[in-house]
C-alpha atoms as a PDB file:
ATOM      1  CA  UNK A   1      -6.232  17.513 -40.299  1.00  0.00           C
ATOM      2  CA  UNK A   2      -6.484  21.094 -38.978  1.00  0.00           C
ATOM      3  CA  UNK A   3      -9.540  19.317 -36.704  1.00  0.00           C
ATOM      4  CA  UNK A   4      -6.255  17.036 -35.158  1.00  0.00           C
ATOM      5  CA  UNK A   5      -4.091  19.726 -34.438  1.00  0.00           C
ATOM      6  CA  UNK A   6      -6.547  21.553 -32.488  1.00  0.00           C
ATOM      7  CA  UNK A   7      -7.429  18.739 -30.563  1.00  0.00           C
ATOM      8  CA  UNK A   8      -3.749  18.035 -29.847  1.00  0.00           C
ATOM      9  CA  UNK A   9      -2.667  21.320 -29.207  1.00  0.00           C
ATOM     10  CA  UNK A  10      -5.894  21.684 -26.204  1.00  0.00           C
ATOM     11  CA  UNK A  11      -4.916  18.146 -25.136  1.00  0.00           C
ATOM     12  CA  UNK A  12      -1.167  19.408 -24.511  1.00  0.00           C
ATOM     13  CA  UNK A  13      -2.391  22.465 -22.304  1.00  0.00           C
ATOM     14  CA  UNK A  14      -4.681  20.525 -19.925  1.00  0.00           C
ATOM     15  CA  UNK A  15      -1.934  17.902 -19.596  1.00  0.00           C
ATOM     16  CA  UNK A  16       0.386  20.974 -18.880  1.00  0.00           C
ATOM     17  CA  UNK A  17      -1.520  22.274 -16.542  1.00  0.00           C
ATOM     18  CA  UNK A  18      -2.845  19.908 -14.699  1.00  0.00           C
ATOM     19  CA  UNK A  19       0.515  19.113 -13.233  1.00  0.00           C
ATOM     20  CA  UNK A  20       0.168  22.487 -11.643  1.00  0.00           C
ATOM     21  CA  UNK A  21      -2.382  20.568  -8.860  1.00  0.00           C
ATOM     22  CA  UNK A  22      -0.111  18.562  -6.446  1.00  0.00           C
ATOM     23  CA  UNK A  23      -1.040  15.802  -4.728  1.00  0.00           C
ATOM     24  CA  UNK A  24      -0.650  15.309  -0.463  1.00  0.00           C
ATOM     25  CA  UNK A  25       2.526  12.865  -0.028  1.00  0.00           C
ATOM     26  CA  UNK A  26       1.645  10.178   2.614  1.00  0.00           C
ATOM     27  CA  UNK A  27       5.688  10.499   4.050  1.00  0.00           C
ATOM     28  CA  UNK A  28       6.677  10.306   7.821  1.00  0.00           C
ATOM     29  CA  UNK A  29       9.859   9.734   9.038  1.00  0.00           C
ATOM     30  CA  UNK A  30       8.757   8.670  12.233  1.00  0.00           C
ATOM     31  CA  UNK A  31       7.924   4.920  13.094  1.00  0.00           C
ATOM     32  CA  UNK A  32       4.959   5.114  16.142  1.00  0.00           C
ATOM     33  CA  UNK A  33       5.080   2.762  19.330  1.00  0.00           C
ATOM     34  CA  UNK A  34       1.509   1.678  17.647  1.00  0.00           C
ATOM     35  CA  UNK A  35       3.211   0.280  14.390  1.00  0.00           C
ATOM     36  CA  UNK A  36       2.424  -3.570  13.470  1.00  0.00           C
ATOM     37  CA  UNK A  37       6.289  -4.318  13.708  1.00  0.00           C
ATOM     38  CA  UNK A  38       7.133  -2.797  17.201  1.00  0.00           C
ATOM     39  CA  UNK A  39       3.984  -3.962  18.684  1.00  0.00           C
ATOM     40  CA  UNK A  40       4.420  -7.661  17.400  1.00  0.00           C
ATOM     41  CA  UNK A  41       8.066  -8.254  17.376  1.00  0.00           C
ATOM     42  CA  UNK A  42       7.710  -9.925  13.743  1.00  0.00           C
ATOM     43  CA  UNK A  43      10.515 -11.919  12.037  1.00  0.00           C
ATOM     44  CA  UNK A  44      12.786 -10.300  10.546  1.00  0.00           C
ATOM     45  CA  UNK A  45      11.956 -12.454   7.091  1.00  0.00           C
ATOM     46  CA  UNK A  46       8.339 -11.128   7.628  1.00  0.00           C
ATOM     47  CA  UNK A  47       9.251  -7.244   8.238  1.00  0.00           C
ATOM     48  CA  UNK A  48      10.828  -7.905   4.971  1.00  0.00           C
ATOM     49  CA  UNK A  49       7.569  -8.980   2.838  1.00  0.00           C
ATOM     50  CA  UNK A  50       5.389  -6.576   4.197  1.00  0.00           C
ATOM     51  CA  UNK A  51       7.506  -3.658   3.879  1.00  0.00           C
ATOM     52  CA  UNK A  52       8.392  -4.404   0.756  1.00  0.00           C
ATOM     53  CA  UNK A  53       5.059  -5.739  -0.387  1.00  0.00           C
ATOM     54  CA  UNK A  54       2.048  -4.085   1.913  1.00  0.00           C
ATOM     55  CA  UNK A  55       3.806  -0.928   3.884  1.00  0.00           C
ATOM     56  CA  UNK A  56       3.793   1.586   0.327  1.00  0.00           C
ATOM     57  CA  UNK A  57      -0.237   1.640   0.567  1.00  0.00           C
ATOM     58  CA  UNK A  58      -1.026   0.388   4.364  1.00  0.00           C
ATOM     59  CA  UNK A  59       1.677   3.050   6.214  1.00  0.00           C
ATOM     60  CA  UNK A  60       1.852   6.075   7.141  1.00  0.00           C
ATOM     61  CA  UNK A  61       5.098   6.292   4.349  1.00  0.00           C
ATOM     62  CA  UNK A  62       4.545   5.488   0.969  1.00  0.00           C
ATOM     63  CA  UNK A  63       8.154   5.201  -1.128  1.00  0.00           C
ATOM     64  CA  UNK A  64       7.309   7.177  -3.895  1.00  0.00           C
ATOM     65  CA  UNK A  65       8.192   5.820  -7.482  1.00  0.00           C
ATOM     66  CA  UNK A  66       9.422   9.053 -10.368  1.00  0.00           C
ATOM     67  CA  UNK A  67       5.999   8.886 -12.102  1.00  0.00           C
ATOM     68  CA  UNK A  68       4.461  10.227  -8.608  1.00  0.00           C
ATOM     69  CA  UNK A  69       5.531  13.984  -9.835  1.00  0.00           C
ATOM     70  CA  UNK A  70       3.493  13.391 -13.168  1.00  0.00           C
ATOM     71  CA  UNK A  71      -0.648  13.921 -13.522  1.00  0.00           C
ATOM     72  CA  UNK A  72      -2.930  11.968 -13.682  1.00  0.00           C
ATOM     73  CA  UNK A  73      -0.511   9.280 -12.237  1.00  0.00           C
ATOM     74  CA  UNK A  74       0.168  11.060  -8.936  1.00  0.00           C
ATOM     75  CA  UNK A  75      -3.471  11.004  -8.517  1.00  0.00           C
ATOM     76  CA  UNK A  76      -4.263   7.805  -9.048  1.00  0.00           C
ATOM     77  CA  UNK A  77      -1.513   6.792  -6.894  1.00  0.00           C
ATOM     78  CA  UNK A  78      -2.665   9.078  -4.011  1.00  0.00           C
ATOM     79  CA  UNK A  79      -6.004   7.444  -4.159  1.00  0.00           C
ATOM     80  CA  UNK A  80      -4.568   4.410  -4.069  1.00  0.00           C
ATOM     81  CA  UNK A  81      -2.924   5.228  -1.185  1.00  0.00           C
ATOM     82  CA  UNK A  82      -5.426   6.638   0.800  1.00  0.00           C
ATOM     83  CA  UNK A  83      -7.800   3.895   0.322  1.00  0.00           C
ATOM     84  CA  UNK A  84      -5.516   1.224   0.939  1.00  0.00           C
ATOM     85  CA  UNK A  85      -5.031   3.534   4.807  1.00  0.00           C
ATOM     86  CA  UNK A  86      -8.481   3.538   5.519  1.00  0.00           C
ATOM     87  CA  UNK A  87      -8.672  -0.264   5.024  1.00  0.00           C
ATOM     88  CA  UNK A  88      -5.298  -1.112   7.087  1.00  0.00           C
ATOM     89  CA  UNK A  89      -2.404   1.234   8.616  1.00  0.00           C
ATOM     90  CA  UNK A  90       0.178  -0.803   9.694  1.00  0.00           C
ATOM     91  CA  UNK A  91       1.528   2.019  11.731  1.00  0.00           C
ATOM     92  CA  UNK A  92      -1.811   2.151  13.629  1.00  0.00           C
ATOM     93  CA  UNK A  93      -2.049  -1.282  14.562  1.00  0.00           C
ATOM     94  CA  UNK A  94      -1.754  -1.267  18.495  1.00  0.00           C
ATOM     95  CA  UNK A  95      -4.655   1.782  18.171  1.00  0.00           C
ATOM     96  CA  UNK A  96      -7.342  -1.154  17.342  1.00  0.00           C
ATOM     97  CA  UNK A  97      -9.371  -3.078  19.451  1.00  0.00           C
ATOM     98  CA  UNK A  98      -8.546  -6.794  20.156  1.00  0.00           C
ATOM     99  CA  UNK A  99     -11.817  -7.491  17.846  1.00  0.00           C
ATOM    100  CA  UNK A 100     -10.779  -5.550  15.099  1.00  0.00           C
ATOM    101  CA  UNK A 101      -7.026  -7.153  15.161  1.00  0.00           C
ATOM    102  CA  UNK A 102      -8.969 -10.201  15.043  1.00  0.00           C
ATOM    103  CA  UNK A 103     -10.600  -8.752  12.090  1.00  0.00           C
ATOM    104  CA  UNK A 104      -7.816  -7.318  10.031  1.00  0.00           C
ATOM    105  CA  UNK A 105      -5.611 -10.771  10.412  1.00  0.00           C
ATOM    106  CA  UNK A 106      -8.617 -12.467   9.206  1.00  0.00           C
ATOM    107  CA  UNK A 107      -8.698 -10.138   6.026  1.00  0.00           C
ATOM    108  CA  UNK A 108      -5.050 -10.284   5.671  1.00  0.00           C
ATOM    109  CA  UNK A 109      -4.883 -14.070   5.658  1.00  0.00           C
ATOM    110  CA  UNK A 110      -8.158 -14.271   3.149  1.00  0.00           C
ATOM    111  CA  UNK A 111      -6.532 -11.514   0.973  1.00  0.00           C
ATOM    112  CA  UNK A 112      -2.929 -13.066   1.012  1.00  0.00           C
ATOM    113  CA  UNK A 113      -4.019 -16.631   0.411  1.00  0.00           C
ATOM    114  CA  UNK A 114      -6.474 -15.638  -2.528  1.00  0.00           C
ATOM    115  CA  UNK A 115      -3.907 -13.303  -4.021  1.00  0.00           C
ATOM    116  CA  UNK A 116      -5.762 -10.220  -3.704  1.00  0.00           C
ATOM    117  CA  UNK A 117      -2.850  -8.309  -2.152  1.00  0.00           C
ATOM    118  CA  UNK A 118      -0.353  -7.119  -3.143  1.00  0.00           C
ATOM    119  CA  UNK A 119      -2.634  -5.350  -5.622  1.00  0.00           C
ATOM    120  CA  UNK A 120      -1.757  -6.736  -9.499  1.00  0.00           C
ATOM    121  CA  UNK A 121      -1.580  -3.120 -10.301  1.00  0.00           C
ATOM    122  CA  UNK A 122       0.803  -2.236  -8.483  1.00  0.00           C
ATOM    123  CA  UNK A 123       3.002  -5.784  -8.439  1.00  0.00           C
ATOM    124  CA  UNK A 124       3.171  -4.922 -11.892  1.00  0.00           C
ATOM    125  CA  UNK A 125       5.059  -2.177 -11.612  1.00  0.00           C
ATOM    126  CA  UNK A 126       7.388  -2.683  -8.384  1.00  0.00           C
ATOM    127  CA  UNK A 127       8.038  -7.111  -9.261  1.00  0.00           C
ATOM    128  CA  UNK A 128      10.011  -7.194  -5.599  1.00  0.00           C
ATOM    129  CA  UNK A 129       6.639  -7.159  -3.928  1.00  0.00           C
ATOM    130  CA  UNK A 130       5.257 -10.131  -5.645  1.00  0.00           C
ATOM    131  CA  UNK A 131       5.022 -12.731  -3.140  1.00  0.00           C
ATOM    132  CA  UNK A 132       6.062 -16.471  -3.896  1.00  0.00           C
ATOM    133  CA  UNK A 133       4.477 -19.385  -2.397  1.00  0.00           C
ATOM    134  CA  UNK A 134       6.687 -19.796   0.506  1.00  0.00           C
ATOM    135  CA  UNK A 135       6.495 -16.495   1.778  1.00  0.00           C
ATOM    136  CA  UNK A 136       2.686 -16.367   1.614  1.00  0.00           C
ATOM    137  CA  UNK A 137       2.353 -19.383   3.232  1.00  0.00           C
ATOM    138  CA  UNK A 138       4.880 -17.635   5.545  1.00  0.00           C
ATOM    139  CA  UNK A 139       2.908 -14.581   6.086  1.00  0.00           C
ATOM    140  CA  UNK A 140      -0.178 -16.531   6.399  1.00  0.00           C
ATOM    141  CA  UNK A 141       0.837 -18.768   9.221  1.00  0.00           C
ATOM    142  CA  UNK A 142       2.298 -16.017  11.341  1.00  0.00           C
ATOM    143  CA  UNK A 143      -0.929 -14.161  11.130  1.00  0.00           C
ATOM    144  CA  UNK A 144      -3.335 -17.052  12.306  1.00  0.00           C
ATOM    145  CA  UNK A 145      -0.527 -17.487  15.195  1.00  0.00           C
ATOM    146  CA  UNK A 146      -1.098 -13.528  15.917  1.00  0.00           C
ATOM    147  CA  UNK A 147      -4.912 -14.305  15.491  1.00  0.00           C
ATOM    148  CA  UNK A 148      -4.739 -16.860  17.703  1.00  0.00           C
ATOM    149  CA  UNK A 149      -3.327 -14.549  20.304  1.00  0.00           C
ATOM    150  CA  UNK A 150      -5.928 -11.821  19.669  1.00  0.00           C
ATOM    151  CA  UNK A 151      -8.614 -14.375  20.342  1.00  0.00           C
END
């Protein structure tokens, strides 16, 4: 028993003090003339879907949920983040060649249409970015239009 409270007691200080090591925030206030949405002129409906379901991780402003000021969470959640930028930012969009538009709307129709994205992990938490049928068939037909303009 004594072996237990030890264990506890250690287990409470690192959990204590981790949350001394803060995380970067991926926050911006400012929208680019690069971003996906100014550049394309998308639907209203669309703007919608992806803001709600793809602009958290692939932006340059992530809507923070409470458990973002708690350790390990934050982490996780900033590496989330940060990987899901280095695959796609949104607000970056006009900054990429024609080919790798091409490229990205090819990866977002594969990943939409096998429901890779939104991520399970984080649908799970935040339910308003699951998308229903409709509005990935939705998302998935503008996208091969854009495609077929990057072509």
């Amino acid at each position: 028993m004594k072996i237990f409270k030890v264990i506890a007691w250690i287990a409470l200080i690192a959990f204590v003090g981790i949350q001394f090591f803060p995380t970067d925030r991926n926050e911006s206030d400012l929208i680019p003339q690069t971003d996906f949405m100014l550049v394309n002129q998308v639907p209203t409906s669309i703007q919608n879907q992806l803001k709600e379901s793809c602009y958290d991780c692939h932006s340059n402003n992530t809507k923070y949920p409470w458990y973002n000021k708690i350790q390990p969470a934050a982490w996780y959640l900033e590496d989330h983040v940060k990987e899901g930028k280095s695959e796609l930012n949104f607000n970056e969009w006009d900054s990429l060649s024609r080919r790798r538009k091409a490229s990205k709307l090819r990866s977002i129709i594969k990943q939409v249409e096998s429901d890779e994205m939104p991520l399970s992990s984080y649908t799970l938490i935040h339910s308003d970015a699951v998308l229903s049928k409709a509005q990935q068939t939705e998302i998935i037909e503008y996208m091969r239009q854009l495609k077929g303009e990057a072509n």
